[in-house]
PDB file of N, CA and C in Angstrom:
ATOM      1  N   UNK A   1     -13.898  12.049  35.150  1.00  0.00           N
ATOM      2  CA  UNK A   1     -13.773  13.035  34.099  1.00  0.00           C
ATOM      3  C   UNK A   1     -15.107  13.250  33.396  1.00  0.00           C
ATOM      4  N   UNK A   2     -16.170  12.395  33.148  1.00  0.00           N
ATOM      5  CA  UNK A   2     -17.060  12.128  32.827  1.00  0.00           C
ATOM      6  C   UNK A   2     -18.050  12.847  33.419  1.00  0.00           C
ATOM      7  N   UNK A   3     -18.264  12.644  34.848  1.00  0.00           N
ATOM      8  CA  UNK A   3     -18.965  13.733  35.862  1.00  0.00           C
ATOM      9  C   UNK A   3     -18.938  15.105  35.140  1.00  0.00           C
ATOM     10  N   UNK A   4     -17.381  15.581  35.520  1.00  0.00           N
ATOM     11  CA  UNK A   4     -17.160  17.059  35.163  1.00  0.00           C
ATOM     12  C   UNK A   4     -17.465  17.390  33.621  1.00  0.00           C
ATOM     13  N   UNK A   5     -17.529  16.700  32.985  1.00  0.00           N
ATOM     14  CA  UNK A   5     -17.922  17.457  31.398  1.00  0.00           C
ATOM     15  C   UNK A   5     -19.278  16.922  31.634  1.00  0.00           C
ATOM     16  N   UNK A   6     -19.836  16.552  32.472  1.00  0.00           N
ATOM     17  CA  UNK A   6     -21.218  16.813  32.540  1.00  0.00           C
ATOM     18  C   UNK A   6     -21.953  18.023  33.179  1.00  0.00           C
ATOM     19  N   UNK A   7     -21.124  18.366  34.549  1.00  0.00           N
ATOM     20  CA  UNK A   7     -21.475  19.652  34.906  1.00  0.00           C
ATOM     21  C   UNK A   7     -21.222  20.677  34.641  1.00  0.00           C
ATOM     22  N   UNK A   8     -20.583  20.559  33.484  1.00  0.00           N
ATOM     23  CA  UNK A   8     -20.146  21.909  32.724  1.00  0.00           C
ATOM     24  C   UNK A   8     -20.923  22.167  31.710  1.00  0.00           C
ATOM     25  N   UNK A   9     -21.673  20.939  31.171  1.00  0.00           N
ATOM     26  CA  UNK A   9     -22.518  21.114  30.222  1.00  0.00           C
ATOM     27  C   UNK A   9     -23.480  21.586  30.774  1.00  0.00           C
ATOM     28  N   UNK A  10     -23.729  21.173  31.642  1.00  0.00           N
ATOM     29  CA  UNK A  10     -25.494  21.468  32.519  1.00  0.00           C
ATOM     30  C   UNK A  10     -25.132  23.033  32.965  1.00  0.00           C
ATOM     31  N   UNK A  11     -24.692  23.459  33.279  1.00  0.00           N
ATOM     32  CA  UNK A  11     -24.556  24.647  33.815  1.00  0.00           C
ATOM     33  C   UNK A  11     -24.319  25.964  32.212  1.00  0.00           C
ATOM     34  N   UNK A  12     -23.886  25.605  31.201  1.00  0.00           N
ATOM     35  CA  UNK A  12     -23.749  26.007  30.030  1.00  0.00           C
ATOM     36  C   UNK A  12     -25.073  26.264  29.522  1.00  0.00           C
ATOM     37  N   UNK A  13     -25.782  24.890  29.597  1.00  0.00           N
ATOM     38  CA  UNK A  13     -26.733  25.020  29.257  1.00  0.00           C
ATOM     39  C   UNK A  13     -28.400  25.758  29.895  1.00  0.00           C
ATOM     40  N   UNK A  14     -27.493  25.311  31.365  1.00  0.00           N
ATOM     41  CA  UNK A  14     -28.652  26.487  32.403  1.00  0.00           C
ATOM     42  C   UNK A  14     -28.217  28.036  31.872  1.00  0.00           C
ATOM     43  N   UNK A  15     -27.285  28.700  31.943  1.00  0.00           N
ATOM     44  CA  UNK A  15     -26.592  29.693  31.554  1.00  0.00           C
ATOM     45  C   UNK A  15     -27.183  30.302  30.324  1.00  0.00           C
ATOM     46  N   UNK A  16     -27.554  29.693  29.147  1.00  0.00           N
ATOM     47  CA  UNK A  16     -27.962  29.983  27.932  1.00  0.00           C
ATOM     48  C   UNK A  16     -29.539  30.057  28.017  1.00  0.00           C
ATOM     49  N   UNK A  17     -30.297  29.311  29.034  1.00  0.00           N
ATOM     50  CA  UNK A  17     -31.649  29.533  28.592  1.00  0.00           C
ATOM     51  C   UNK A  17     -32.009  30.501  29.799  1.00  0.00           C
ATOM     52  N   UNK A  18     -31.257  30.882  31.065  1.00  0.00           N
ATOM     53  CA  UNK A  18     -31.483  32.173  31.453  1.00  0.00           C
ATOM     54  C   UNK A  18     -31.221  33.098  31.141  1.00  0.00           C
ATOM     55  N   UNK A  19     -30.486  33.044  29.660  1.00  0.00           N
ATOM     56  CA  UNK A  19     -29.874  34.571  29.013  1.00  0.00           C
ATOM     57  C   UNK A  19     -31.635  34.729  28.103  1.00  0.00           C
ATOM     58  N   UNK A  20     -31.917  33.553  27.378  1.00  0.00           N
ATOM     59  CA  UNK A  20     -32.886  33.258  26.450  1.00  0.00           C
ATOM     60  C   UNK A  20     -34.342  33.995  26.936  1.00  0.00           C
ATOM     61  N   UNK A  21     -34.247  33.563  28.085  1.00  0.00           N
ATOM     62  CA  UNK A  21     -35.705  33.802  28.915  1.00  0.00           C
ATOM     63  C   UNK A  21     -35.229  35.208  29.303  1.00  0.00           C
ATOM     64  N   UNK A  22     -34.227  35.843  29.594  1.00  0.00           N
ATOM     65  CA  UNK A  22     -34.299  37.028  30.022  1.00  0.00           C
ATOM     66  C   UNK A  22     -34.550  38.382  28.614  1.00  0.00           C
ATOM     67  N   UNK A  23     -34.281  37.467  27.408  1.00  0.00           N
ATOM     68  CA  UNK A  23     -33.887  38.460  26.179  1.00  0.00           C
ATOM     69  C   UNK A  23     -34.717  38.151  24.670  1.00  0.00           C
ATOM     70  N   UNK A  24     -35.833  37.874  25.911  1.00  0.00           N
ATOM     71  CA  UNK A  24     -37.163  37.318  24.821  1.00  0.00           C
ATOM     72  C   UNK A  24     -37.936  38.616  24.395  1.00  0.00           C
ATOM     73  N   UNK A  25     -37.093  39.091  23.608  1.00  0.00           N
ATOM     74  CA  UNK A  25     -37.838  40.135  23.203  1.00  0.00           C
ATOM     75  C   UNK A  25     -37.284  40.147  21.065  1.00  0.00           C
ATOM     76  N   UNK A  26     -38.559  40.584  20.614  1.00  0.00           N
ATOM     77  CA  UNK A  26     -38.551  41.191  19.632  1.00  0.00           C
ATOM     78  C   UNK A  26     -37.817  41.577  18.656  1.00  0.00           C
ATOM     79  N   UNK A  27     -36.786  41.521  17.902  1.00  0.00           N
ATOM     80  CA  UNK A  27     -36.058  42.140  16.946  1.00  0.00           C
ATOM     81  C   UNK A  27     -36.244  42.316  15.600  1.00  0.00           C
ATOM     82  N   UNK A  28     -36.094  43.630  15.014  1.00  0.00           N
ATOM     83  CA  UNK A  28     -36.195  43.624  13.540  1.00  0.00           C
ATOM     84  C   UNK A  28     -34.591  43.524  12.680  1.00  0.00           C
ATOM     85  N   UNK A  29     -34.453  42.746  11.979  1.00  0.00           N
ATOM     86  CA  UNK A  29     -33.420  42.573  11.217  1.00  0.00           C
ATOM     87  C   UNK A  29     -33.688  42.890   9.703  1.00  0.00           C
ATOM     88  N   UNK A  30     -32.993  43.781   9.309  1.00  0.00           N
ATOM     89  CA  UNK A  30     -33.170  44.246   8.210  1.00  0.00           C
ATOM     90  C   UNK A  30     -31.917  43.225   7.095  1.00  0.00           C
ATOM     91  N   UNK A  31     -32.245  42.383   6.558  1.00  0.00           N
ATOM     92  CA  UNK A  31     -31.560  41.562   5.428  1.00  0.00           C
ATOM     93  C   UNK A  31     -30.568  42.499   4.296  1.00  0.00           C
ATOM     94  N   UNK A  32     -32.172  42.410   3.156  1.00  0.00           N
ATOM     95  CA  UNK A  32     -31.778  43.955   2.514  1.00  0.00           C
ATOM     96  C   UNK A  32     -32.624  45.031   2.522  1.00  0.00           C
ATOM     97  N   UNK A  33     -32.096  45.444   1.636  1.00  0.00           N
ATOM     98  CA  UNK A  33     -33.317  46.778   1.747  1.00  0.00           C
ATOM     99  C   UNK A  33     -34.858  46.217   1.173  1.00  0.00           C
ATOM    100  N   UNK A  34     -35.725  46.428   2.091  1.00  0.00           N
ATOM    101  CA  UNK A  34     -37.273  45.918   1.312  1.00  0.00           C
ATOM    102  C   UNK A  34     -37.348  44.334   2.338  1.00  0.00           C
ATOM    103  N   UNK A  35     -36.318  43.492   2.611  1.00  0.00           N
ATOM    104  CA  UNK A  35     -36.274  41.993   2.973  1.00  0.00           C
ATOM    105  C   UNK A  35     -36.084  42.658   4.857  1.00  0.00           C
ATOM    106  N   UNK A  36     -37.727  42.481   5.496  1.00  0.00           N
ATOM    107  CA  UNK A  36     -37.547  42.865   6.790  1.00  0.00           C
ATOM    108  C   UNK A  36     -37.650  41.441   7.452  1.00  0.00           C
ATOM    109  N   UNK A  37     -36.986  41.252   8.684  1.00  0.00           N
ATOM    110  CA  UNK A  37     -37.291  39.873   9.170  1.00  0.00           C
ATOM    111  C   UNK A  37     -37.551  40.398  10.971  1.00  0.00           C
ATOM    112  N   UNK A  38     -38.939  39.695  11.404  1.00  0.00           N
ATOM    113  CA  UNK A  38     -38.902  39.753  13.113  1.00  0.00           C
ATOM    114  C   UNK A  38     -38.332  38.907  13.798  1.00  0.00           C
ATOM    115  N   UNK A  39     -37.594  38.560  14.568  1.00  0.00           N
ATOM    116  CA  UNK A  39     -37.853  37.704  14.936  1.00  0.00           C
ATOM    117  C   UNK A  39     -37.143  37.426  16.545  1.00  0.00           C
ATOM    118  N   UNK A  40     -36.976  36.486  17.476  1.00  0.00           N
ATOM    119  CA  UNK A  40     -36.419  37.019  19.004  1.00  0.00           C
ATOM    120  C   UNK A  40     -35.423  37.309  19.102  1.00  0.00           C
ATOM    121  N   UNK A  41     -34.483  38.059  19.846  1.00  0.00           N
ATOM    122  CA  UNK A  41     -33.449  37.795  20.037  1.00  0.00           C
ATOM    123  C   UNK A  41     -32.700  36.673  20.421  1.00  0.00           C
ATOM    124  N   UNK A  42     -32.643  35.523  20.873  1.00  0.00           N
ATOM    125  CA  UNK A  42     -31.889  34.523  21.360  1.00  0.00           C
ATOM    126  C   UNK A  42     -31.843  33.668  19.879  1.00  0.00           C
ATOM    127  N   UNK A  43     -32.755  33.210  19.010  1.00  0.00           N
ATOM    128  CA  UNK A  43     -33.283  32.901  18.125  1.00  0.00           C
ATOM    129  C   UNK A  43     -32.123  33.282  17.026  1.00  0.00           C
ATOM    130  N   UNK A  44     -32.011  34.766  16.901  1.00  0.00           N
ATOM    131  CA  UNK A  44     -31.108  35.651  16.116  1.00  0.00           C
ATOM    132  C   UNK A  44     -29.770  35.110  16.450  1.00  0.00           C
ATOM    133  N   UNK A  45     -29.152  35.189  17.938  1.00  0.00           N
ATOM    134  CA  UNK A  45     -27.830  34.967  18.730  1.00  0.00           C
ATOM    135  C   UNK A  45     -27.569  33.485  18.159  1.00  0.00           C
ATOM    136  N   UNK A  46     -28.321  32.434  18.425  1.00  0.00           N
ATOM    137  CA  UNK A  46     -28.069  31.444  17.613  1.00  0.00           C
ATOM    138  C   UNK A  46     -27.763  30.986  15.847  1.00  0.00           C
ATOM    139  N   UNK A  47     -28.559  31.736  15.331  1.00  0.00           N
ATOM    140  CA  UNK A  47     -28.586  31.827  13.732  1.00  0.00           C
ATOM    141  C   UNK A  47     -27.315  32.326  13.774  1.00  0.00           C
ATOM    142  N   UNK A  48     -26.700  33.455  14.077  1.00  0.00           N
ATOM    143  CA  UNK A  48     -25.356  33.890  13.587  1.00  0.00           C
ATOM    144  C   UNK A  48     -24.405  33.187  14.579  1.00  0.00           C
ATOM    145  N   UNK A  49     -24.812  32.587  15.491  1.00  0.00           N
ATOM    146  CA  UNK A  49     -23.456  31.342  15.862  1.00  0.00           C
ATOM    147  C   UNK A  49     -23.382  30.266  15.084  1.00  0.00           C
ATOM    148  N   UNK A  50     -24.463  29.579  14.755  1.00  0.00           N
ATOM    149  CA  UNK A  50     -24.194  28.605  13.608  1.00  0.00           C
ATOM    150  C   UNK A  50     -23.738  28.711  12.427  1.00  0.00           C
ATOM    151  N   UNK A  51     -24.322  30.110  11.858  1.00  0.00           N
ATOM    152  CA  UNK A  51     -23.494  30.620  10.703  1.00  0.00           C
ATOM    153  C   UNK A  51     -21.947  30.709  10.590  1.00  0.00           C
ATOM    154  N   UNK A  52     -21.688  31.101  11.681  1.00  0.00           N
ATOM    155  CA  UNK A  52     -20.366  31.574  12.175  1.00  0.00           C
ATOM    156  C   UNK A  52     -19.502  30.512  11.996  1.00  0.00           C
ATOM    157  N   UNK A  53     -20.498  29.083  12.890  1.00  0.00           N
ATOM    158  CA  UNK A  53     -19.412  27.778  12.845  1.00  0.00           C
ATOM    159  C   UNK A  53     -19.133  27.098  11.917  1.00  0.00           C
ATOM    160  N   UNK A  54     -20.020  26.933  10.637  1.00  0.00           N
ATOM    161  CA  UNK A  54     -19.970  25.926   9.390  1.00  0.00           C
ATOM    162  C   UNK A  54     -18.991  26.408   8.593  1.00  0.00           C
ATOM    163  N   UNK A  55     -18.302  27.978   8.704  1.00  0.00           N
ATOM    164  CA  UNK A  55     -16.800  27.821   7.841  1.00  0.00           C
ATOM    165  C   UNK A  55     -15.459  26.812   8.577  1.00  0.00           C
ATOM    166  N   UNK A  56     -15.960  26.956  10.161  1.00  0.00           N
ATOM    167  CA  UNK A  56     -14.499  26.458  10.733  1.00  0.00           C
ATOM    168  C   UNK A  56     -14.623  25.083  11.097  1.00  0.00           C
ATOM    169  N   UNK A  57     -16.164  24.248  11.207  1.00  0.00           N
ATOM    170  CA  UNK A  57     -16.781  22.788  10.860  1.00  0.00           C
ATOM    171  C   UNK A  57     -15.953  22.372   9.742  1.00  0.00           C
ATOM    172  N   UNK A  58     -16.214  22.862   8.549  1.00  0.00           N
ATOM    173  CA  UNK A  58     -15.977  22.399   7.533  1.00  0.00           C
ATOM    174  C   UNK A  58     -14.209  22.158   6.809  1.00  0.00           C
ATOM    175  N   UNK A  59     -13.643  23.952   7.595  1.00  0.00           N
ATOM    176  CA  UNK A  59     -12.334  23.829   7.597  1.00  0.00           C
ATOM    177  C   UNK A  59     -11.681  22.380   8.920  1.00  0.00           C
ATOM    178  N   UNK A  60     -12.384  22.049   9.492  1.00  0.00           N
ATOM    179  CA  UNK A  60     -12.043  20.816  10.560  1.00  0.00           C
ATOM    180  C   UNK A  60     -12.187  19.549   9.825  1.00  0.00           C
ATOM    181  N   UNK A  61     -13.134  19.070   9.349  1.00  0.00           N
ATOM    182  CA  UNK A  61     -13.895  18.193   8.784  1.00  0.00           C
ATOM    183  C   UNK A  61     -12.591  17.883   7.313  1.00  0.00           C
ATOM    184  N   UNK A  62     -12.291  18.927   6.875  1.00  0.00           N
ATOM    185  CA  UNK A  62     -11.272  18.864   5.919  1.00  0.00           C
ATOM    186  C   UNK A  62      -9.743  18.563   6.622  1.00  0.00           C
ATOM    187  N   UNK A  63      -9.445  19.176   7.530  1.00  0.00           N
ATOM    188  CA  UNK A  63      -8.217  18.731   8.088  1.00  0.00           C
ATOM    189  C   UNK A  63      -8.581  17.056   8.273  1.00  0.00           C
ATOM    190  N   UNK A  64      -9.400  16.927   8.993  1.00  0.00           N
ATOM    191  CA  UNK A  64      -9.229  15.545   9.504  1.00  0.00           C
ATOM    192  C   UNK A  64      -9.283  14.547   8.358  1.00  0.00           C
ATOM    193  N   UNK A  65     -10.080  14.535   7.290  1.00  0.00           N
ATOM    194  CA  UNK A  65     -10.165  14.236   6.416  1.00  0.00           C
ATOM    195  C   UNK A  65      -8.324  13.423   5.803  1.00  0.00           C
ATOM    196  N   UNK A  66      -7.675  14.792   5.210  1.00  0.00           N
ATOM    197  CA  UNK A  66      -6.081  14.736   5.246  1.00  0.00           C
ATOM    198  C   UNK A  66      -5.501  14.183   6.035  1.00  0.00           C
ATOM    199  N   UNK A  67      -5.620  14.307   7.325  1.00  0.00           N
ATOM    200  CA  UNK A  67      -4.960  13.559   8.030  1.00  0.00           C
ATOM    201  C   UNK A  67      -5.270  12.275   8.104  1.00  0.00           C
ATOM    202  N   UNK A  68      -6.117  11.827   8.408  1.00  0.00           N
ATOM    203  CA  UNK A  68      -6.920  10.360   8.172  1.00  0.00           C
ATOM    204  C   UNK A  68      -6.049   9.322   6.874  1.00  0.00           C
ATOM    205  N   UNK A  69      -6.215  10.468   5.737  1.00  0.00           N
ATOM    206  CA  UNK A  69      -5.832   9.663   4.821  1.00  0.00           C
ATOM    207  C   UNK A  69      -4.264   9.755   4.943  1.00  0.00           C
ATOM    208  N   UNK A  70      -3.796  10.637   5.120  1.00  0.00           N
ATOM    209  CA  UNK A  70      -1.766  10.308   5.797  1.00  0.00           C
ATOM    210  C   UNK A  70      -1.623   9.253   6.684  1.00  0.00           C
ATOM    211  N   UNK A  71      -2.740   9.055   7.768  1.00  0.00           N
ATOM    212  CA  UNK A  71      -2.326   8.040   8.176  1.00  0.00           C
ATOM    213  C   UNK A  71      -2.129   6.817   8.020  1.00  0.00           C
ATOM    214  N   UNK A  72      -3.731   6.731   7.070  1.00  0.00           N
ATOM    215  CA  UNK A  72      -3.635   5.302   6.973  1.00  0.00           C
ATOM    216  C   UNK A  72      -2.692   4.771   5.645  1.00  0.00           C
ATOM    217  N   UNK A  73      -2.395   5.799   5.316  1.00  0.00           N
ATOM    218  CA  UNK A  73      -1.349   5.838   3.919  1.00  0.00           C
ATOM    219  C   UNK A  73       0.284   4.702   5.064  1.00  0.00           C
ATOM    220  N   UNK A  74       0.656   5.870   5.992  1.00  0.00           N
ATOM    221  CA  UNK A  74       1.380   5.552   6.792  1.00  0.00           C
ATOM    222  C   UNK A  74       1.201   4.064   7.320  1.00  0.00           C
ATOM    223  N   UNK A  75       0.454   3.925   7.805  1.00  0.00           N
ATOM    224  CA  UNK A  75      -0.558   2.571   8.558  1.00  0.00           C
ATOM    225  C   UNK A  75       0.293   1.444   7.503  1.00  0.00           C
ATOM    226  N   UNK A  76       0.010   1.113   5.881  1.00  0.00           N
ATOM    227  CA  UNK A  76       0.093   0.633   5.422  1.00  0.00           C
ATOM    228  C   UNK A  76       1.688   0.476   4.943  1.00  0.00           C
ATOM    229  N   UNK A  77       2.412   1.482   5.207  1.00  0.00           N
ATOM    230  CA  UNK A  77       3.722   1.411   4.701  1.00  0.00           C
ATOM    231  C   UNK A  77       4.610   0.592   5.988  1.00  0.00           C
ATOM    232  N   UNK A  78       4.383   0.619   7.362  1.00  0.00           N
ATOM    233  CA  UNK A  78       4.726   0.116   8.123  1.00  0.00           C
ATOM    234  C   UNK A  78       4.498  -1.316   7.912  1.00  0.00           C
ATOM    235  N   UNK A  79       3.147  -1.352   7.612  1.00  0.00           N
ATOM    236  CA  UNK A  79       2.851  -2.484   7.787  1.00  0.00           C
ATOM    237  C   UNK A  79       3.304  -3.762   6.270  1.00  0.00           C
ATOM    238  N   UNK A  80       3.212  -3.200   5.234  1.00  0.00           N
ATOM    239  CA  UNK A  80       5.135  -3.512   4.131  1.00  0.00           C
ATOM    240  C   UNK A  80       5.892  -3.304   5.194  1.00  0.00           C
ATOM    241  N   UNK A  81       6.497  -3.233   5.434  1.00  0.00           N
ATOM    242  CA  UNK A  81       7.901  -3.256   6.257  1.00  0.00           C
ATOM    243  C   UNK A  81       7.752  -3.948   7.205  1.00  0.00           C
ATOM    244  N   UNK A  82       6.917  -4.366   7.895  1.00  0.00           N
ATOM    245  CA  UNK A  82       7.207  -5.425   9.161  1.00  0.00           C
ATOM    246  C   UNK A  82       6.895  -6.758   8.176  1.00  0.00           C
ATOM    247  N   UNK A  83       6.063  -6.674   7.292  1.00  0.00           N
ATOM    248  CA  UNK A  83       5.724  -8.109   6.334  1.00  0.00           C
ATOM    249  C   UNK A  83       7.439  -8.066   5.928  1.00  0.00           C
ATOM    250  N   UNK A  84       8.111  -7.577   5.375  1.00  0.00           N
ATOM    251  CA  UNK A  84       9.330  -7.254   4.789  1.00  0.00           C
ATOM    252  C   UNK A  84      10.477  -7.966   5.713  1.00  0.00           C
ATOM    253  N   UNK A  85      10.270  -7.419   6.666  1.00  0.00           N
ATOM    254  CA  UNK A  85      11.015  -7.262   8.259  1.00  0.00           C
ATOM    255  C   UNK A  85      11.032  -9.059   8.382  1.00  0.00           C
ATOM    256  N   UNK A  86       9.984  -9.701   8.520  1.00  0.00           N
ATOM    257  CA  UNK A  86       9.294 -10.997   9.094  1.00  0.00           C
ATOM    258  C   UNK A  86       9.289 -11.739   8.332  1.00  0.00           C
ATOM    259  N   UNK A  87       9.540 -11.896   7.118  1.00  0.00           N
ATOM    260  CA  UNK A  87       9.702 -12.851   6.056  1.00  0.00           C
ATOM    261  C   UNK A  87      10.518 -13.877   6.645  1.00  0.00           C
ATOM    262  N   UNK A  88      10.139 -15.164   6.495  1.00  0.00           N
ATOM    263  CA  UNK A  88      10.844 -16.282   6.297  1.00  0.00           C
ATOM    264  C   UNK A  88      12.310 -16.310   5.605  1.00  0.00           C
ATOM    265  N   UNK A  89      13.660 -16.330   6.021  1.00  0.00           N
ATOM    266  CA  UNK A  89      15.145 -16.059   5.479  1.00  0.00           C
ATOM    267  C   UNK A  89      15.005 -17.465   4.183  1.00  0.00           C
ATOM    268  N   UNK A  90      15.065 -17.068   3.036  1.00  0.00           N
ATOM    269  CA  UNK A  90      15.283 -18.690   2.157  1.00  0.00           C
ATOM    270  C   UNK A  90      17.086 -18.915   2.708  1.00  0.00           C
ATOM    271  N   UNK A  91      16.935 -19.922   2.120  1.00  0.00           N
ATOM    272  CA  UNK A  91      18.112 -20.493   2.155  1.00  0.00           C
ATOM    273  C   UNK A  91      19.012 -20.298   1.030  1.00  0.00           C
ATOM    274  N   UNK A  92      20.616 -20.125   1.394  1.00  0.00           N
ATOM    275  CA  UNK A  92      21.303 -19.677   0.199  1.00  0.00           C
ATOM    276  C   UNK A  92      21.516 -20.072  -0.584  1.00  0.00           C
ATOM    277  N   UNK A  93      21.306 -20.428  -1.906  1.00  0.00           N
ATOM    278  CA  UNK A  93      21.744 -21.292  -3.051  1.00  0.00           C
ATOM    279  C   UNK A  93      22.977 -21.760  -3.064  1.00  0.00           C
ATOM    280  N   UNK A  94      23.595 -23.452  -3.005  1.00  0.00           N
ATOM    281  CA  UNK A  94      24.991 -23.774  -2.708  1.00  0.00           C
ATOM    282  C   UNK A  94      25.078 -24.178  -3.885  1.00  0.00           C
ATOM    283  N   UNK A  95      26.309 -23.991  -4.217  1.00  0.00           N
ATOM    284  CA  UNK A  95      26.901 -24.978  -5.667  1.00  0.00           C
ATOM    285  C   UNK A  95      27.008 -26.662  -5.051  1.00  0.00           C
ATOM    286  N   UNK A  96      26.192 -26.974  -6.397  1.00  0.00           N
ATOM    287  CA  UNK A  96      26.800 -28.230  -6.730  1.00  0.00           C
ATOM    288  C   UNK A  96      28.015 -29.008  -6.064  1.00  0.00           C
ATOM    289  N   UNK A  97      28.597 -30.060  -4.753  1.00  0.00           N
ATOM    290  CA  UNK A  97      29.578 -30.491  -4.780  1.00  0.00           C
ATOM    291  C   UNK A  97      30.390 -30.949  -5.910  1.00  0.00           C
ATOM    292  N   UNK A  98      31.578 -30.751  -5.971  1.00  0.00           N
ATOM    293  CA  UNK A  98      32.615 -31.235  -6.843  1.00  0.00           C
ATOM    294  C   UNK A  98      32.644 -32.875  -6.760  1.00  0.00           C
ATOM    295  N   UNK A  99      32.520 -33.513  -7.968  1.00  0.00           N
ATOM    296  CA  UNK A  99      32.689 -34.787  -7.609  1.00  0.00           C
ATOM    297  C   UNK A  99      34.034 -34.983  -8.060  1.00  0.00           C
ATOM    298  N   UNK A 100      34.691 -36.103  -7.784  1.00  0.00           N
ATOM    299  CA  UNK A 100      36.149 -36.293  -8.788  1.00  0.00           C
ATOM    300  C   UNK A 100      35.742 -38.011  -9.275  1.00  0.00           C
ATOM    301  N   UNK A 101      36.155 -38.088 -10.282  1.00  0.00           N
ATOM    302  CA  UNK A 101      35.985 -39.515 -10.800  1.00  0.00           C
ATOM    303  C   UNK A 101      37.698 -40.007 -10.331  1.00  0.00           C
ATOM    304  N   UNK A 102      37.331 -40.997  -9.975  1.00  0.00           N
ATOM    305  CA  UNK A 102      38.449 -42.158  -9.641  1.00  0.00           C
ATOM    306  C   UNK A 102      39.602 -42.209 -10.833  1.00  0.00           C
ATOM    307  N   UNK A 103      40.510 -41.844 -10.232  1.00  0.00           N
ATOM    308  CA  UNK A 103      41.685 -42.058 -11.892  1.00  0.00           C
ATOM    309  C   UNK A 103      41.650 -43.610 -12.262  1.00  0.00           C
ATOM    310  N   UNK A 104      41.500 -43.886 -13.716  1.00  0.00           N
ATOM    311  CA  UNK A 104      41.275 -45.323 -14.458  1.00  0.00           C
ATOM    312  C   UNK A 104      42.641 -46.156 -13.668  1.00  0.00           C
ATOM    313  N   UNK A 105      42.220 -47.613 -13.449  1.00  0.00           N
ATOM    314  CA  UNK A 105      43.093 -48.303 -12.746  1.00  0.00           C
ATOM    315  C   UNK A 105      44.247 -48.523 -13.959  1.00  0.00           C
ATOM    316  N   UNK A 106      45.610 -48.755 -13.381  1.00  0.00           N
ATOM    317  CA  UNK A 106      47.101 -48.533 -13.637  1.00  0.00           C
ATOM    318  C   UNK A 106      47.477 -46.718 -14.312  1.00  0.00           C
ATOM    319  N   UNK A 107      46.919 -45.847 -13.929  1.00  0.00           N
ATOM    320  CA  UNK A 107      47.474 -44.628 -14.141  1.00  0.00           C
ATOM    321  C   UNK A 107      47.596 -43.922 -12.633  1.00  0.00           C
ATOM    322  N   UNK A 108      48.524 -42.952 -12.529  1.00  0.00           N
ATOM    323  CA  UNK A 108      49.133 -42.989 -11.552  1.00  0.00           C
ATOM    324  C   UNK A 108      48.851 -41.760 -11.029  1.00  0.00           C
ATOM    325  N   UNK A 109      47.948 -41.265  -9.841  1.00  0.00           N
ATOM    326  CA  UNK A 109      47.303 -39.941  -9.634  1.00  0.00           C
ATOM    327  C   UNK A 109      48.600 -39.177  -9.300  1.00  0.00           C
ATOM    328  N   UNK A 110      47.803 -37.915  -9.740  1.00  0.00           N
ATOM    329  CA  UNK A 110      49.325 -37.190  -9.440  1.00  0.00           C
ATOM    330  C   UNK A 110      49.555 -36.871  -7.712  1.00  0.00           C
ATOM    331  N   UNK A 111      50.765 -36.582  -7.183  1.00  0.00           N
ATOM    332  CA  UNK A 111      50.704 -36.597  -5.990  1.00  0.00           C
ATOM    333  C   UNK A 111      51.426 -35.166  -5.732  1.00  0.00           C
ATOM    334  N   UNK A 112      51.517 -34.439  -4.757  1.00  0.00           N
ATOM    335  CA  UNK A 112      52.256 -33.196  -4.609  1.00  0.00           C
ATOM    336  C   UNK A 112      53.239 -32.992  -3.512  1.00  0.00           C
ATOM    337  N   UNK A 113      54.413 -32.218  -3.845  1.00  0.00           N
ATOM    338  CA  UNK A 113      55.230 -32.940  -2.843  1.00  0.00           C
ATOM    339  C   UNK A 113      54.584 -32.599  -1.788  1.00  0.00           C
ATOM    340  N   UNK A 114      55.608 -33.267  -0.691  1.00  0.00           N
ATOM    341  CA  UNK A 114      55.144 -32.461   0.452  1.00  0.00           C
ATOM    342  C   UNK A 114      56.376 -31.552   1.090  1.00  0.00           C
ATOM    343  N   UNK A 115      55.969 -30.320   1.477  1.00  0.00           N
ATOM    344  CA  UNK A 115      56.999 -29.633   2.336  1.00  0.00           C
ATOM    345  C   UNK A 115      57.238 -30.464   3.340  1.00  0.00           C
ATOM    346  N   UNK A 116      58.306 -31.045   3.726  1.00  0.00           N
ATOM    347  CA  UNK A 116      58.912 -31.248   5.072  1.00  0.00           C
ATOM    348  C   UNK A 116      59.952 -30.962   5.416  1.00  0.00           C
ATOM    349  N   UNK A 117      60.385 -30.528   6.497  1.00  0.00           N
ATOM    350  CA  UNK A 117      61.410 -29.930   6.896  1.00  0.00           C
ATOM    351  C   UNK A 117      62.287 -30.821   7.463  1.00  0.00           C
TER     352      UNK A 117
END
């Protein structure tokens, strides 16, 4: 994959400096009125492509920006929740066993009948 976005570059770039070399000529650009500028054509073709790109650079640069920060916003909420998730279970708080004290010797525990049939 590496190859091929190399020969696409090279050939892009052969492509652009035989337009360059063929369109080396001269231009007057009038700014404003009174503000004259010379200067080549290819020279020119570039200035207003770069111009062109730093609104939609910048509109990029800002998306990613937002997104970046959603993510790692995200990043961090997962990552509460698996700490959450993974916690060590405590153990349940038991009551106290019931103790019974021994009924005082000669009193007579109570007893219940028993059903028998």
């Amino acid at each position: 994959m590496g190859i091929l976005r190399t020969i696409i570059w090279v050939l892009l770039t052969a492509v652009l400096v035989i337009f360059a070399m063929a369109n080396w000529l001269p231009v007057t650009v009038t700014i404003w009125p009174g503000q004259v500028l010379d200067t080549k054509l290819p020279v020119l073709i570039l200035a207003a492509f770069l111009i062109g790109s730093v609104p939609m650079w910048i509109a990029l640069r800002t998306t990613r920006w937002s997104l970046k920060r959603r993510l790692d916003t995200s990043e961090r909420q997962l990552a509460d929740l698996r700490a959450l998730a993974n916690r060590p279970v405590e153990p349940a708080l038991t009551p106290a066993p019931v103790t019974t004290t021994a009924p005082a010797s000669g009193t007579a525990s109570p007893t219940l009948p028993l059903d028998v049939p």
